[in-house]
C-alpha atoms as a PDB file:
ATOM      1  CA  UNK A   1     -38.384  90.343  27.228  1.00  0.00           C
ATOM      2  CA  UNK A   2     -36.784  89.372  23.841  1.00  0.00           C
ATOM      3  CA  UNK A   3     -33.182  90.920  22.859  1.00  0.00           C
ATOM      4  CA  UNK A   4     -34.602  94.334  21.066  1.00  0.00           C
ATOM      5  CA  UNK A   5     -32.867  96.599  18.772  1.00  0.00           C
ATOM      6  CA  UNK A   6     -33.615  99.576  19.438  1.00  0.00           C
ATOM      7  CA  UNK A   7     -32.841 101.647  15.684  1.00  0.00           C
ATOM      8  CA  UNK A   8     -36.188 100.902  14.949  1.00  0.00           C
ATOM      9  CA  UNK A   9     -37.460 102.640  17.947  1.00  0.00           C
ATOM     10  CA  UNK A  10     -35.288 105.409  17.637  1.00  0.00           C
ATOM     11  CA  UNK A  11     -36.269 105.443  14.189  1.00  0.00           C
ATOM     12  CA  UNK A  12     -40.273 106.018  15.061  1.00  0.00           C
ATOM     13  CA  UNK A  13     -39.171 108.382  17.183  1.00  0.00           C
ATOM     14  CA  UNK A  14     -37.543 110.685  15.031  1.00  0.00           C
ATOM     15  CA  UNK A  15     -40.372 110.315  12.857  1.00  0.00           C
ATOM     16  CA  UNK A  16     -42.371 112.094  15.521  1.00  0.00           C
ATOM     17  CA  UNK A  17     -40.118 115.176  16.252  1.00  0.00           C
ATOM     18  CA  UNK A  18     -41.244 118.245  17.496  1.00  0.00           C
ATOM     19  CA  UNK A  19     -44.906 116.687  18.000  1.00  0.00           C
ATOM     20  CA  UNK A  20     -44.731 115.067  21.338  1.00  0.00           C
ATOM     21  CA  UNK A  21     -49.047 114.957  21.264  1.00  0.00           C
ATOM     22  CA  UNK A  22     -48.956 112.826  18.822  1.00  0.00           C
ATOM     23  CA  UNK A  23     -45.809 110.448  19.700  1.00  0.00           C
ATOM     24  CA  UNK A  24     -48.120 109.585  22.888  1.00  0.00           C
ATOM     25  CA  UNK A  25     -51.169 108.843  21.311  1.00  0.00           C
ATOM     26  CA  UNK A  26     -49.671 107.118  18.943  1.00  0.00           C
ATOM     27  CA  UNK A  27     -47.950 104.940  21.477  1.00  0.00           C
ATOM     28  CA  UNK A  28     -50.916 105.173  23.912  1.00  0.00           C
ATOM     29  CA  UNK A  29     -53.196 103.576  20.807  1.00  0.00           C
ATOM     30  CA  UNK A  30     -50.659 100.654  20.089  1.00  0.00           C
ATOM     31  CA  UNK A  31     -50.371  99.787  23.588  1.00  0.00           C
ATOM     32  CA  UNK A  32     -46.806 100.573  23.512  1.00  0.00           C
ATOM     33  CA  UNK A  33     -46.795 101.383  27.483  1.00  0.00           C
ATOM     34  CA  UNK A  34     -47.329  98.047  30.090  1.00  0.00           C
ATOM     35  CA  UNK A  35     -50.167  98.580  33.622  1.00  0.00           C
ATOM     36  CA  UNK A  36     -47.032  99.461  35.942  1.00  0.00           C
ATOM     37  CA  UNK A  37     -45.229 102.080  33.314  1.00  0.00           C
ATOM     38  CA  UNK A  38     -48.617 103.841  32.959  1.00  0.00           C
ATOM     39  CA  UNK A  39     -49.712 103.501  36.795  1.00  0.00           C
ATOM     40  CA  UNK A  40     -45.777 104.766  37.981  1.00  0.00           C
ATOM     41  CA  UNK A  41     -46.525 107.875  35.306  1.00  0.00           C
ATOM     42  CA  UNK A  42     -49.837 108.844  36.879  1.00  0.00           C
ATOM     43  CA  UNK A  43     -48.742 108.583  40.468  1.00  0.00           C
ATOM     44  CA  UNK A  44     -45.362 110.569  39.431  1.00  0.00           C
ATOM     45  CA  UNK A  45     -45.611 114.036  41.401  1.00  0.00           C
ATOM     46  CA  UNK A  46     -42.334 115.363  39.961  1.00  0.00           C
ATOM     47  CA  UNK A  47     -44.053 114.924  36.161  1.00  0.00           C
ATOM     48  CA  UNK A  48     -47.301 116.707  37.377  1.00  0.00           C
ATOM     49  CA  UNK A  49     -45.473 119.749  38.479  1.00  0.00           C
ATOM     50  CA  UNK A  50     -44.308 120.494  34.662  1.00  0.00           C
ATOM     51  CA  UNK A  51     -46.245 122.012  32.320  1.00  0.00           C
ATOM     52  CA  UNK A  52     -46.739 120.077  28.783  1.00  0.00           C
ATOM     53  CA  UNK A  53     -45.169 123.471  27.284  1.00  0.00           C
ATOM     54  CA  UNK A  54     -42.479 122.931  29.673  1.00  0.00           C
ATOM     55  CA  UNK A  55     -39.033 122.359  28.682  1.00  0.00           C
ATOM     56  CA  UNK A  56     -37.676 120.269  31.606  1.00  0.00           C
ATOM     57  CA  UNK A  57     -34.170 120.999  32.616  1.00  0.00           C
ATOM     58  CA  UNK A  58     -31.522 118.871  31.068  1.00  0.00           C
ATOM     59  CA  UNK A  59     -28.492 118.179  33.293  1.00  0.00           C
ATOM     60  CA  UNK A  60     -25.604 117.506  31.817  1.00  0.00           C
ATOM     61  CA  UNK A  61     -24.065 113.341  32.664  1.00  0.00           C
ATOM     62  CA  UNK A  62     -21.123 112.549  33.496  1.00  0.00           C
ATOM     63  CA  UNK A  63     -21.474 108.875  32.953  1.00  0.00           C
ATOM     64  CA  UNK A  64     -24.858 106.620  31.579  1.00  0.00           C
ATOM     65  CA  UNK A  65     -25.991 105.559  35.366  1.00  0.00           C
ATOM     66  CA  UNK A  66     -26.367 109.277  36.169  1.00  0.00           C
ATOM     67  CA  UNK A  67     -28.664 109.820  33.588  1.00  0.00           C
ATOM     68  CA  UNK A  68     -30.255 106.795  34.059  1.00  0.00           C
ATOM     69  CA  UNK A  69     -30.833 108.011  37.733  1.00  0.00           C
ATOM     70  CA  UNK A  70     -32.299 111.333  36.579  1.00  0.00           C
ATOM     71  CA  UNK A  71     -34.779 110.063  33.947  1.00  0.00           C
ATOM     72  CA  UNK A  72     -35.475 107.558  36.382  1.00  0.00           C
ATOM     73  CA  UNK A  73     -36.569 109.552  39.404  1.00  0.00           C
ATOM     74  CA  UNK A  74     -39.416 111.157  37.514  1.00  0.00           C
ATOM     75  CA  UNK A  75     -41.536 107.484  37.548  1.00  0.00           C
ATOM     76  CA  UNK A  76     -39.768 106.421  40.792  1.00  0.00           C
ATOM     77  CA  UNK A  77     -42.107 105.158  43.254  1.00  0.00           C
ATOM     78  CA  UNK A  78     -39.704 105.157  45.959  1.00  0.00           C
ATOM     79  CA  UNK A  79     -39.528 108.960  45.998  1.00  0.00           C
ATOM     80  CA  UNK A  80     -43.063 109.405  46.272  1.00  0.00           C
ATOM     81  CA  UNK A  81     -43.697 106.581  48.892  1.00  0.00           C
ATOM     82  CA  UNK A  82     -41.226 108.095  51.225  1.00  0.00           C
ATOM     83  CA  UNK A  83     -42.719 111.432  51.561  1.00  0.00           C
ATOM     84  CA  UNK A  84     -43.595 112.384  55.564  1.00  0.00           C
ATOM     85  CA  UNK A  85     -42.326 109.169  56.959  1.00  0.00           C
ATOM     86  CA  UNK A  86     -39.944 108.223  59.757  1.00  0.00           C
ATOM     87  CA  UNK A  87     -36.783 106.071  58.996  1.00  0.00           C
ATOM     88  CA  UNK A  88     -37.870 103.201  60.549  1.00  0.00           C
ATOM     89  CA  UNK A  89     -41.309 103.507  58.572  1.00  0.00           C
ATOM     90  CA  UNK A  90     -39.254 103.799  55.274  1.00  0.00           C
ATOM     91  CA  UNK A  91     -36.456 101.122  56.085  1.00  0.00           C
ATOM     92  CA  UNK A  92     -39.289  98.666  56.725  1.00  0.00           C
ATOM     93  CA  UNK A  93     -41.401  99.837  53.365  1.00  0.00           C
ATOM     94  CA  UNK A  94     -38.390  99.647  51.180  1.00  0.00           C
ATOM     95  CA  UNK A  95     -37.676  96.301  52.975  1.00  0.00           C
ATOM     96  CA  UNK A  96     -40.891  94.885  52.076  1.00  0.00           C
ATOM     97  CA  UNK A  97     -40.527  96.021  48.387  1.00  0.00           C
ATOM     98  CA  UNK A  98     -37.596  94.328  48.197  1.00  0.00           C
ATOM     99  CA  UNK A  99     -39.168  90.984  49.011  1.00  0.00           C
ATOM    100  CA  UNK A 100     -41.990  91.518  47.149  1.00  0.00           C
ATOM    101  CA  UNK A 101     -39.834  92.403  43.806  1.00  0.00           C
ATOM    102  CA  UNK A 102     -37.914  89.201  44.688  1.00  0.00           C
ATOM    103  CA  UNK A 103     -40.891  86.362  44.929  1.00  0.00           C
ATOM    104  CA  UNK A 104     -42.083  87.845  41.804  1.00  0.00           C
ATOM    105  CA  UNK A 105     -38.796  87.077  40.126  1.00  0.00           C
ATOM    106  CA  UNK A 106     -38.183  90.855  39.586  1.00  0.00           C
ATOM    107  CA  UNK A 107     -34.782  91.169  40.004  1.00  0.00           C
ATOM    108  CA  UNK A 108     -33.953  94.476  38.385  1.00  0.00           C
ATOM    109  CA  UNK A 109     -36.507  96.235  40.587  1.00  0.00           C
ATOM    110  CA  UNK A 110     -35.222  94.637  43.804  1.00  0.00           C
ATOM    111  CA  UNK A 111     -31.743  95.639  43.051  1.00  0.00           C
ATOM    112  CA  UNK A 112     -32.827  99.119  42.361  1.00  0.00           C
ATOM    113  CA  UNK A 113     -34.618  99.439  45.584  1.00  0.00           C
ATOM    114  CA  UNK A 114     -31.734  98.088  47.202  1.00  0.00           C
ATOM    115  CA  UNK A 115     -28.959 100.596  45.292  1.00  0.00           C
ATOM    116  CA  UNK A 116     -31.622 103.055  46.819  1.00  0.00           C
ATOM    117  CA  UNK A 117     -31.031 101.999  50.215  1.00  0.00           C
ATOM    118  CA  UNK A 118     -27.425 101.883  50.020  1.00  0.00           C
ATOM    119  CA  UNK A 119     -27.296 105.257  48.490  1.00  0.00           C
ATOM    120  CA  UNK A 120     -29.387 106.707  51.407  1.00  0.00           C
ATOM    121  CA  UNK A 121     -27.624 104.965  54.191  1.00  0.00           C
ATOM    122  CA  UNK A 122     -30.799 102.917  54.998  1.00  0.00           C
ATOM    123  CA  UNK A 123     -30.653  99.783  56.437  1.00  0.00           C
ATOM    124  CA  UNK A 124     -32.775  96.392  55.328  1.00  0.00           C
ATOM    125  CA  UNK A 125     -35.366  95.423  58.029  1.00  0.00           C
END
């Protein structure tokens, strides 16, 4: 993707405040959201136990990667995949991902699955 500024987003968004139906069919009509965000939004279990009324808890940061974490986690697949498995079952999954995210050149995602690992004391198979 192209360098992007993002006060024009921000800009659109502010536009829509307080009417979060609309920002998202808006953005749903001008194709604003790519196959994998929408298919990682469906499958996300953590989003489907809030209400749209709902106003999600807001933690407070204490730097941008812990935030990034947070918002993160609710279109993670890794959380959801990992549900009722044993170790070796997940190290091997995650493993896989990891090559998979690399042959298709998609380095941010293999690094993430990686961090993952590292973070849960899982080892690459």
């Amino acid at each position: 993707m192209s360098k992007f500024s993002t006060s024009n987003l921000l800009s659109l968004l502010k536009l829509f405040n307080g009417r979060p139906n609309h920002l998202a069919q808006f953005l749903l009509e001008n194709e604003a959201f790519n196959d994998s965000f929408l298919k990682k939004l469906n499958k996300s279990s953590k989003l489907s136990n809030f209400k749209v009324d709902d106003k999600p808890f807001i933690p407070k940061f204490n730097n941008i990667d812990e935030m990034k974490d947070y918002y993160n986690s609710f279109i993670n697949e890794i959380e959801s995949s990992i549900k009722k498995k044993t170790k070796d079952e997940i190290e091997k999954e995650l493993s896989d991902k990891i090559k998979i995210a690399i042959e298709s050149e998609n380095y941010e995602e293999a690094a993430r699955i990686r961090d993952y690992m590292i973070k849960n004391n899982l080892k690459k198979r």
